[in-house]
PDB file of N, CA and C in Angstrom:
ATOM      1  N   UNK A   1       0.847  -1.185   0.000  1.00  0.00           N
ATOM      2  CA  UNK A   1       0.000   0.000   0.000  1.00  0.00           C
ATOM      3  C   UNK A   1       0.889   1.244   0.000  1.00  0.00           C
ATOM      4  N   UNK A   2       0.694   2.179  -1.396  1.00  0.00           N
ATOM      5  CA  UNK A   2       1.471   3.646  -1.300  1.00  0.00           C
ATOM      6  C   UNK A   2       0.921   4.147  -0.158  1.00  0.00           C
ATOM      7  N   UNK A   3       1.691   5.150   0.398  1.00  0.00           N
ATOM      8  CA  UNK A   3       1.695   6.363   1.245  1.00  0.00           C
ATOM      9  C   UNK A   3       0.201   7.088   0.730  1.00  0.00           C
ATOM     10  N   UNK A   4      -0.133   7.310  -0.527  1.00  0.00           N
ATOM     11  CA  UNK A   4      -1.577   8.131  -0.932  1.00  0.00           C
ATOM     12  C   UNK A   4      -2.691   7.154  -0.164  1.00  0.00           C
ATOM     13  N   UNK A   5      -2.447   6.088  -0.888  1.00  0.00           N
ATOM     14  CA  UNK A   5      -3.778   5.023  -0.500  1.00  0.00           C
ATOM     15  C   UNK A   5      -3.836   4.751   1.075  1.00  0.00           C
ATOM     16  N   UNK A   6      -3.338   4.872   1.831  1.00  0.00           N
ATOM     17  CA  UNK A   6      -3.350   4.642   3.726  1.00  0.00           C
ATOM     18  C   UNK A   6      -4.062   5.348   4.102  1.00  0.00           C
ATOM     19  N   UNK A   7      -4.595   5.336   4.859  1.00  0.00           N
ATOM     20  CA  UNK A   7      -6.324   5.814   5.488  1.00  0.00           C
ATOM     21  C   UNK A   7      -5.724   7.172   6.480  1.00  0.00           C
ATOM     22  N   UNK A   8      -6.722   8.373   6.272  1.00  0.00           N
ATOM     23  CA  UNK A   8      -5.881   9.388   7.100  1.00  0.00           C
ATOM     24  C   UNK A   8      -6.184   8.661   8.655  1.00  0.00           C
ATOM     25  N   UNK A   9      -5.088   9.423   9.205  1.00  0.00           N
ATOM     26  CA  UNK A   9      -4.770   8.961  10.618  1.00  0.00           C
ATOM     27  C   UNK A   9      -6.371   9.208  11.335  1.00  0.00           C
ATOM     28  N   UNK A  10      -6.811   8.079  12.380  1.00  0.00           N
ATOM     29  CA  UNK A  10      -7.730   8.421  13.118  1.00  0.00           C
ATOM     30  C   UNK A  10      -7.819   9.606  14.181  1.00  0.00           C
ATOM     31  N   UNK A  11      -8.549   9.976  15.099  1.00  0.00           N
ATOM     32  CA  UNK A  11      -8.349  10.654  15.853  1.00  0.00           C
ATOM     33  C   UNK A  11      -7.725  10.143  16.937  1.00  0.00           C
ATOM     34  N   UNK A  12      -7.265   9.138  17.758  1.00  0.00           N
ATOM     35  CA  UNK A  12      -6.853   8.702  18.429  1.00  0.00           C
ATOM     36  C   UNK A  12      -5.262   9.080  18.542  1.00  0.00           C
ATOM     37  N   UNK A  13      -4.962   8.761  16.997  1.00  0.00           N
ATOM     38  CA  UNK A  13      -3.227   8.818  16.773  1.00  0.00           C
ATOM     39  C   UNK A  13      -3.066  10.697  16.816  1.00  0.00           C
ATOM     40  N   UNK A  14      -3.916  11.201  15.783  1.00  0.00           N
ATOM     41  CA  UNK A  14      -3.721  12.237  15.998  1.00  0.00           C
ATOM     42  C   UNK A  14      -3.403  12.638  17.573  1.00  0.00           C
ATOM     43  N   UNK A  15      -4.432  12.919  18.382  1.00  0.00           N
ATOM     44  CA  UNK A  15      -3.861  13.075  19.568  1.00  0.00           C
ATOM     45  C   UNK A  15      -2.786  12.381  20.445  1.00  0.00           C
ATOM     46  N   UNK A  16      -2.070  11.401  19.812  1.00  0.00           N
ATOM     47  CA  UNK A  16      -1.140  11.078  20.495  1.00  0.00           C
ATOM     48  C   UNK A  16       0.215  11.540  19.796  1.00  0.00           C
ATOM     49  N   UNK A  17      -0.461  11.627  18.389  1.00  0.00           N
ATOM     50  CA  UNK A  17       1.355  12.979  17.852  1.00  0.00           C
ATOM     51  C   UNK A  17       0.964  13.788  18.766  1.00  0.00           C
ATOM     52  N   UNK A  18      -0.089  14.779  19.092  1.00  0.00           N
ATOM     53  CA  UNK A  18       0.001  16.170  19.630  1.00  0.00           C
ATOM     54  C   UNK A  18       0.432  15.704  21.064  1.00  0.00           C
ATOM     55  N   UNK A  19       0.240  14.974  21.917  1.00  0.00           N
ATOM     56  CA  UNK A  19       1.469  14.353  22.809  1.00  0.00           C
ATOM     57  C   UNK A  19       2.727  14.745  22.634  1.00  0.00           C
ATOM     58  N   UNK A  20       2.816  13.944  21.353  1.00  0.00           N
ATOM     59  CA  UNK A  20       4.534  13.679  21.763  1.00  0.00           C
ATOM     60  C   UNK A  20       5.098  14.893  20.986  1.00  0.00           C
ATOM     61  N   UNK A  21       4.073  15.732  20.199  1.00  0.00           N
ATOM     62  CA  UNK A  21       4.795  17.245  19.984  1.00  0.00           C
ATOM     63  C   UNK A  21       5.276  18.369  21.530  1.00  0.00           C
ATOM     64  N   UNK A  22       3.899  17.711  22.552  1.00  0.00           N
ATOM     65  CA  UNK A  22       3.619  18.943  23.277  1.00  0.00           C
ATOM     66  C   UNK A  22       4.973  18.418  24.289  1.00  0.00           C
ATOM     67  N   UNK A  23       5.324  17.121  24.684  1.00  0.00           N
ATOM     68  CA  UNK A  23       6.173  16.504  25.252  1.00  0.00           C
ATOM     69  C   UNK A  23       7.228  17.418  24.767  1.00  0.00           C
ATOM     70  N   UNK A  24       8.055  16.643  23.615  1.00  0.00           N
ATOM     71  CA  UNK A  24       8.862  17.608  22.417  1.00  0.00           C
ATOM     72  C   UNK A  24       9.351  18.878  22.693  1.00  0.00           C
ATOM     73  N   UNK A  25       8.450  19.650  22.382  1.00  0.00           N
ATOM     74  CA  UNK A  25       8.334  21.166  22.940  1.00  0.00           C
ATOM     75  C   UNK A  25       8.525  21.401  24.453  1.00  0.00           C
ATOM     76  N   UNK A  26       7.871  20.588  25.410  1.00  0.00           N
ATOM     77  CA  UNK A  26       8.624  20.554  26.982  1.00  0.00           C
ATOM     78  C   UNK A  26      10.278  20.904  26.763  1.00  0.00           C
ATOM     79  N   UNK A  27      10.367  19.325  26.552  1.00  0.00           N
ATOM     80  CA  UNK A  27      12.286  18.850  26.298  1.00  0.00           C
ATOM     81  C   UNK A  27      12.634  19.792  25.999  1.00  0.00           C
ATOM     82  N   UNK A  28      12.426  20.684  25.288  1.00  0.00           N
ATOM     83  CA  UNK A  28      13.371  21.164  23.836  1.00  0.00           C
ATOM     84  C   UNK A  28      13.594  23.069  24.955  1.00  0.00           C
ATOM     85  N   UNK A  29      12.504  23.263  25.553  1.00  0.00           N
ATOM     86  CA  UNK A  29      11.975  23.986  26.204  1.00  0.00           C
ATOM     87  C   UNK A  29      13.340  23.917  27.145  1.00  0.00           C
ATOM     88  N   UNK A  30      13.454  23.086  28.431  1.00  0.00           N
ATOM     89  CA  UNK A  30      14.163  23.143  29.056  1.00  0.00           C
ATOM     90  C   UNK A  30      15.516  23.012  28.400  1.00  0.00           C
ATOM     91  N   UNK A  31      15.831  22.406  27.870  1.00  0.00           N
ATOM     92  CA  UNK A  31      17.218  22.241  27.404  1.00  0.00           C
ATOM     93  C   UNK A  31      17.620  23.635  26.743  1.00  0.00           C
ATOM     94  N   UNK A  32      16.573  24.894  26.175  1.00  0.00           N
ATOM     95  CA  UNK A  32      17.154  25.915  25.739  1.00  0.00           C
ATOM     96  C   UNK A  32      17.338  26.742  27.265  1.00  0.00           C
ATOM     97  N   UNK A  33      17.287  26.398  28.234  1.00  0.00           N
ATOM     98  CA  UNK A  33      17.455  27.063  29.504  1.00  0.00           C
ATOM     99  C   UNK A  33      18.442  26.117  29.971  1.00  0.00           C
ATOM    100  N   UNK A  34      18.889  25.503  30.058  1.00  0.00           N
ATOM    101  CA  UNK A  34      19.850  24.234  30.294  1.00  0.00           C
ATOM    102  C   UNK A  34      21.250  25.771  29.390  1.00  0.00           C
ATOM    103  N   UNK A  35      21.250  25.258  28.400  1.00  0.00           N
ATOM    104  CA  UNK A  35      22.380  25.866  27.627  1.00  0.00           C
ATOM    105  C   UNK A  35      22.296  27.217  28.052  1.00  0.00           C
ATOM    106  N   UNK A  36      21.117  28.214  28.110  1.00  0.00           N
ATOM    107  CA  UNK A  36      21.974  29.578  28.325  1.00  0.00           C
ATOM    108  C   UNK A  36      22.610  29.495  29.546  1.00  0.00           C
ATOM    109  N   UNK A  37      22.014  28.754  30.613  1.00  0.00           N
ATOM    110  CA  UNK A  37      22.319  28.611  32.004  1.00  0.00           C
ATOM    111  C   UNK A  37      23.752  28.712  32.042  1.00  0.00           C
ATOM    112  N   UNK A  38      24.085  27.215  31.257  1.00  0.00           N
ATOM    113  CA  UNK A  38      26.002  26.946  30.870  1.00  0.00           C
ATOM    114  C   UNK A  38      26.558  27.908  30.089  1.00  0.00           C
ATOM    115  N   UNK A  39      26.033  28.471  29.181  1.00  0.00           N
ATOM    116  CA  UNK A  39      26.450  29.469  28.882  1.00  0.00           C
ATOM    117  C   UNK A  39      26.748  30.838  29.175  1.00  0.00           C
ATOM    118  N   UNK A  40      26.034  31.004  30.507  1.00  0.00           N
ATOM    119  CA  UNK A  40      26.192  32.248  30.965  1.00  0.00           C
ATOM    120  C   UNK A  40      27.187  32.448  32.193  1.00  0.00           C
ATOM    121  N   UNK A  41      27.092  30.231  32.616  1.00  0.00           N
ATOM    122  CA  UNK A  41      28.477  30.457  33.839  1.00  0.00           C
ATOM    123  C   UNK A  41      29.761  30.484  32.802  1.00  0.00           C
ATOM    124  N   UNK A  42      30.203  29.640  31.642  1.00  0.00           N
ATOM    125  CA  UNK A  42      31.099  30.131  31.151  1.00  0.00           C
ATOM    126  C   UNK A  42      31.582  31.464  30.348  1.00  0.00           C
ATOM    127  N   UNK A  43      30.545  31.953  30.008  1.00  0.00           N
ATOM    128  CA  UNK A  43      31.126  33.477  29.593  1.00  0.00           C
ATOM    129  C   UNK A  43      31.742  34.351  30.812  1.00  0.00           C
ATOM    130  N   UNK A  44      31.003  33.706  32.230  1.00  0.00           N
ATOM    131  CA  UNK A  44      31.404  34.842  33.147  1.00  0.00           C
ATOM    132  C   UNK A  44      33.102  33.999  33.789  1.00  0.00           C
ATOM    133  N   UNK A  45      33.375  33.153  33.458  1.00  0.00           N
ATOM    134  CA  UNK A  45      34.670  32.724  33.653  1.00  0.00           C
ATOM    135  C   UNK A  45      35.871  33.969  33.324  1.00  0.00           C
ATOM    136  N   UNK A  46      36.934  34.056  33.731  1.00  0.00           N
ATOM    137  CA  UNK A  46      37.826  35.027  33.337  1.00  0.00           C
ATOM    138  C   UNK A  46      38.778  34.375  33.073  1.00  0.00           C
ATOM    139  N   UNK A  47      38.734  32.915  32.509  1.00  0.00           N
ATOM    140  CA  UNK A  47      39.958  32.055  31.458  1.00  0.00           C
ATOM    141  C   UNK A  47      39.208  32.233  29.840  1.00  0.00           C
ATOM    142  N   UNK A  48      40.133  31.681  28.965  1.00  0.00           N
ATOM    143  CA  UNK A  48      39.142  31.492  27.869  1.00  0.00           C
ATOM    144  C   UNK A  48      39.164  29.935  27.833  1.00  0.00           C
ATOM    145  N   UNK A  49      37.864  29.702  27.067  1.00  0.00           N
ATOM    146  CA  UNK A  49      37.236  28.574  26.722  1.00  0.00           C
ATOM    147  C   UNK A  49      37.218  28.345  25.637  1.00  0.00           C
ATOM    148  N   UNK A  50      37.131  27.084  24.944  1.00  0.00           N
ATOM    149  CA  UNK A  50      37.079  26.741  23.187  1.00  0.00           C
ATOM    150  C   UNK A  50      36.692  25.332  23.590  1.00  0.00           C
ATOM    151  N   UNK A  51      35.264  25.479  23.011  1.00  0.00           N
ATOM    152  CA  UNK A  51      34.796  23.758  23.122  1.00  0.00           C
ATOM    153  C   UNK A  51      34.913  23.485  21.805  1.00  0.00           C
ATOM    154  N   UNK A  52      35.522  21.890  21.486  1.00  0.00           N
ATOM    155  CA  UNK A  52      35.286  21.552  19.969  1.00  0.00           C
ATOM    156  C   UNK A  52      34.428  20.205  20.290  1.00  0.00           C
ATOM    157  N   UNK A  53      33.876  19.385  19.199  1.00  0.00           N
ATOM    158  CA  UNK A  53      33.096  18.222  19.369  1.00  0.00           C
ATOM    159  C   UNK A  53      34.122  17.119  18.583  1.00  0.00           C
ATOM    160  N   UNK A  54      33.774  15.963  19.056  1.00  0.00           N
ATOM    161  CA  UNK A  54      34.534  14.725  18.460  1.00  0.00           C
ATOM    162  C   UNK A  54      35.258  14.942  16.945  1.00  0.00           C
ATOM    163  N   UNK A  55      34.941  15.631  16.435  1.00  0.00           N
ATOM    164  CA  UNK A  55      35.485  16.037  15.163  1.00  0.00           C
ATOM    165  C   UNK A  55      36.859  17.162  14.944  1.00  0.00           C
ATOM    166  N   UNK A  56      37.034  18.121  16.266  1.00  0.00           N
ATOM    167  CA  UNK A  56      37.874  19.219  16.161  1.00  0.00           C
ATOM    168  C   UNK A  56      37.247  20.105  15.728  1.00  0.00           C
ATOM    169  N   UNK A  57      35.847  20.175  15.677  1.00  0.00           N
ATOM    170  CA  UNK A  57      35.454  21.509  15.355  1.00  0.00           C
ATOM    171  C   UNK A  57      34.478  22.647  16.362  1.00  0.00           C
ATOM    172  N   UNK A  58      34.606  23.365  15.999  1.00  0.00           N
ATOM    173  CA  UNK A  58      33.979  24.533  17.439  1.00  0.00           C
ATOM    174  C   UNK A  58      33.468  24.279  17.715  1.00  0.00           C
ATOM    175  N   UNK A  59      32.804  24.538  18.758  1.00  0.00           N
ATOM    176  CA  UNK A  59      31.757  24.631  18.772  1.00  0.00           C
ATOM    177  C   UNK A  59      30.698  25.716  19.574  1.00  0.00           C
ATOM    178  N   UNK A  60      32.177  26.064  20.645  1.00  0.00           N
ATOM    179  CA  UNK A  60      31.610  27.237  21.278  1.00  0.00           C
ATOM    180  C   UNK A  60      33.274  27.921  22.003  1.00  0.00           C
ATOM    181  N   UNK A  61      32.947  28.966  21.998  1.00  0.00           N
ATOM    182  CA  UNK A  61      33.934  29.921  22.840  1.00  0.00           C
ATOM    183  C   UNK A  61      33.446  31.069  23.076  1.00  0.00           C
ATOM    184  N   UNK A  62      33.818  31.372  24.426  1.00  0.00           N
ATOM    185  CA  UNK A  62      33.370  32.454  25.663  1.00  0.00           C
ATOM    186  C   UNK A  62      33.503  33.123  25.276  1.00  0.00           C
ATOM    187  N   UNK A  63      33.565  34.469  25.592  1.00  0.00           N
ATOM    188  CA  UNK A  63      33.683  35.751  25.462  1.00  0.00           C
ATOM    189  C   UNK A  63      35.436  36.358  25.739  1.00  0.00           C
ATOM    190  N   UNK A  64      35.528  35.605  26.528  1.00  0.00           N
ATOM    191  CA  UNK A  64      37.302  36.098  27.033  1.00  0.00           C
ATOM    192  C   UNK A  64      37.883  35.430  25.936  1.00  0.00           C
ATOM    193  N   UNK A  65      37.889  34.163  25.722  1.00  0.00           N
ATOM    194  CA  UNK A  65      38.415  33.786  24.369  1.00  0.00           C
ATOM    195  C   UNK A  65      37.987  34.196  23.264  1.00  0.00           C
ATOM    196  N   UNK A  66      37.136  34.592  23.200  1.00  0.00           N
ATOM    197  CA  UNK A  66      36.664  35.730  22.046  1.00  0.00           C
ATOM    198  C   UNK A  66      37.944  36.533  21.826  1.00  0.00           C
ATOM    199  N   UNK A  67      37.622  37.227  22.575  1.00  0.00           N
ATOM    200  CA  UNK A  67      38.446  38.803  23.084  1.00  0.00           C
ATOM    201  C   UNK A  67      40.294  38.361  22.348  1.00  0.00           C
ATOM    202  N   UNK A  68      40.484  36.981  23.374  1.00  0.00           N
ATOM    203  CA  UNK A  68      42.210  37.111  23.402  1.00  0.00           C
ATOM    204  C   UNK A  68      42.171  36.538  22.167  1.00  0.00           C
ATOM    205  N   UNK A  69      41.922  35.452  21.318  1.00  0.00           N
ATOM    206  CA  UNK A  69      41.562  35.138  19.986  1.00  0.00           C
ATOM    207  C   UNK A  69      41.327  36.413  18.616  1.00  0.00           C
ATOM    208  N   UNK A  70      40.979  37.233  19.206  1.00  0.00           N
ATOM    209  CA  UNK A  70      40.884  38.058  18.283  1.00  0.00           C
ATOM    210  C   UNK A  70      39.623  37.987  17.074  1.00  0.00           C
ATOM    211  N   UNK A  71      38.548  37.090  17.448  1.00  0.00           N
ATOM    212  CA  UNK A  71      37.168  37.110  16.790  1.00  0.00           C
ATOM    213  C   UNK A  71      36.079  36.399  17.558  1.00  0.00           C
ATOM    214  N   UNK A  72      35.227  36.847  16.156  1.00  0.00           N
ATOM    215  CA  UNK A  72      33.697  36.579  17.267  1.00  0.00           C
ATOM    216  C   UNK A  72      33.427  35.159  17.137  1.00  0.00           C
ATOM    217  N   UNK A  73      32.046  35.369  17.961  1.00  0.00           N
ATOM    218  CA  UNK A  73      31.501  33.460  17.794  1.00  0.00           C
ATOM    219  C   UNK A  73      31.450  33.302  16.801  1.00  0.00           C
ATOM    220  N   UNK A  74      30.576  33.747  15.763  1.00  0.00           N
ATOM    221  CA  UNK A  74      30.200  33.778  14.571  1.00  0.00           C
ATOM    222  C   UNK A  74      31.670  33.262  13.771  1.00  0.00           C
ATOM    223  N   UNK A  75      32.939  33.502  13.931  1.00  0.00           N
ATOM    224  CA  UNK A  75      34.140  33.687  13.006  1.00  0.00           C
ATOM    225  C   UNK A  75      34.332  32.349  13.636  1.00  0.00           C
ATOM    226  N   UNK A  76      34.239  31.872  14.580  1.00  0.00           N
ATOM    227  CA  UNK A  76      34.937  30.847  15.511  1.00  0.00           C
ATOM    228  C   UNK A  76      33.957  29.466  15.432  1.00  0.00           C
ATOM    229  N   UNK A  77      32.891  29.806  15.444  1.00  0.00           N
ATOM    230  CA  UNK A  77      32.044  28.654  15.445  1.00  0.00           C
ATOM    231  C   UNK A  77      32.268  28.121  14.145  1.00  0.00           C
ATOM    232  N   UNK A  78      32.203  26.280  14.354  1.00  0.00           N
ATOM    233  CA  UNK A  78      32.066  25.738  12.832  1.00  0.00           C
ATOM    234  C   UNK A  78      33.552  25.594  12.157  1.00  0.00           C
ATOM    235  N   UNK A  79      34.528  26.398  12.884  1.00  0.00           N
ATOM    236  CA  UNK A  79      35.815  25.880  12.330  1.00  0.00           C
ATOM    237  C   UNK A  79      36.264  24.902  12.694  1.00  0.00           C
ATOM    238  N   UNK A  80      37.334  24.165  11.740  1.00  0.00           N
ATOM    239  CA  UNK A  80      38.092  22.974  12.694  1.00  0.00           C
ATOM    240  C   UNK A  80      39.636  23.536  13.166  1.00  0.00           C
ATOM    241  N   UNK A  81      39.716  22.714  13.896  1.00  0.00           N
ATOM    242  CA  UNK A  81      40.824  23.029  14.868  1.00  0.00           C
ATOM    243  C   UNK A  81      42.087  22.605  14.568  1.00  0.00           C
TER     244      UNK A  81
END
């Protein structure tokens, strides 16, 4: 059976995507308060910081490493190392 021919979703399922959207949106919710949180104790650090991910590439740097680095997040993020 194509994707056209499958019966639209009942109401049942429907409300259980809008579940796991509204769930979703919780998670996603806290975790953007999660990160500024960390982000706001490491900017106030007075070392610099340079996070890279398994790859060597940025992924984040503070503000003091900003500064002694000589560019912004924007220039810094996304490079490899």
């Amino acid at each position: 059976m194509s994707e056209k021919d499958k019966p639209a979703p009942g109401r049942e399922e429907v409300e259980q995507n809008l579940r796991r959207i509204e769930q979703l949106q919780a998670v996603n919710s806290r975790l953007e308060i999660a990160v500024k949180f960390h982000q706001a104790i490491l900017d106030g650090l007075s070392i610099p910081v340079v996070s890279t991910d398994h790859s060597g590439v940025i992924r984040f740097a503070n503000e003091i490493a900003q500064k002694q680095l000589g560019f912004t997040a924007d220039e810094l993020i996304g490079k490899e190392t």
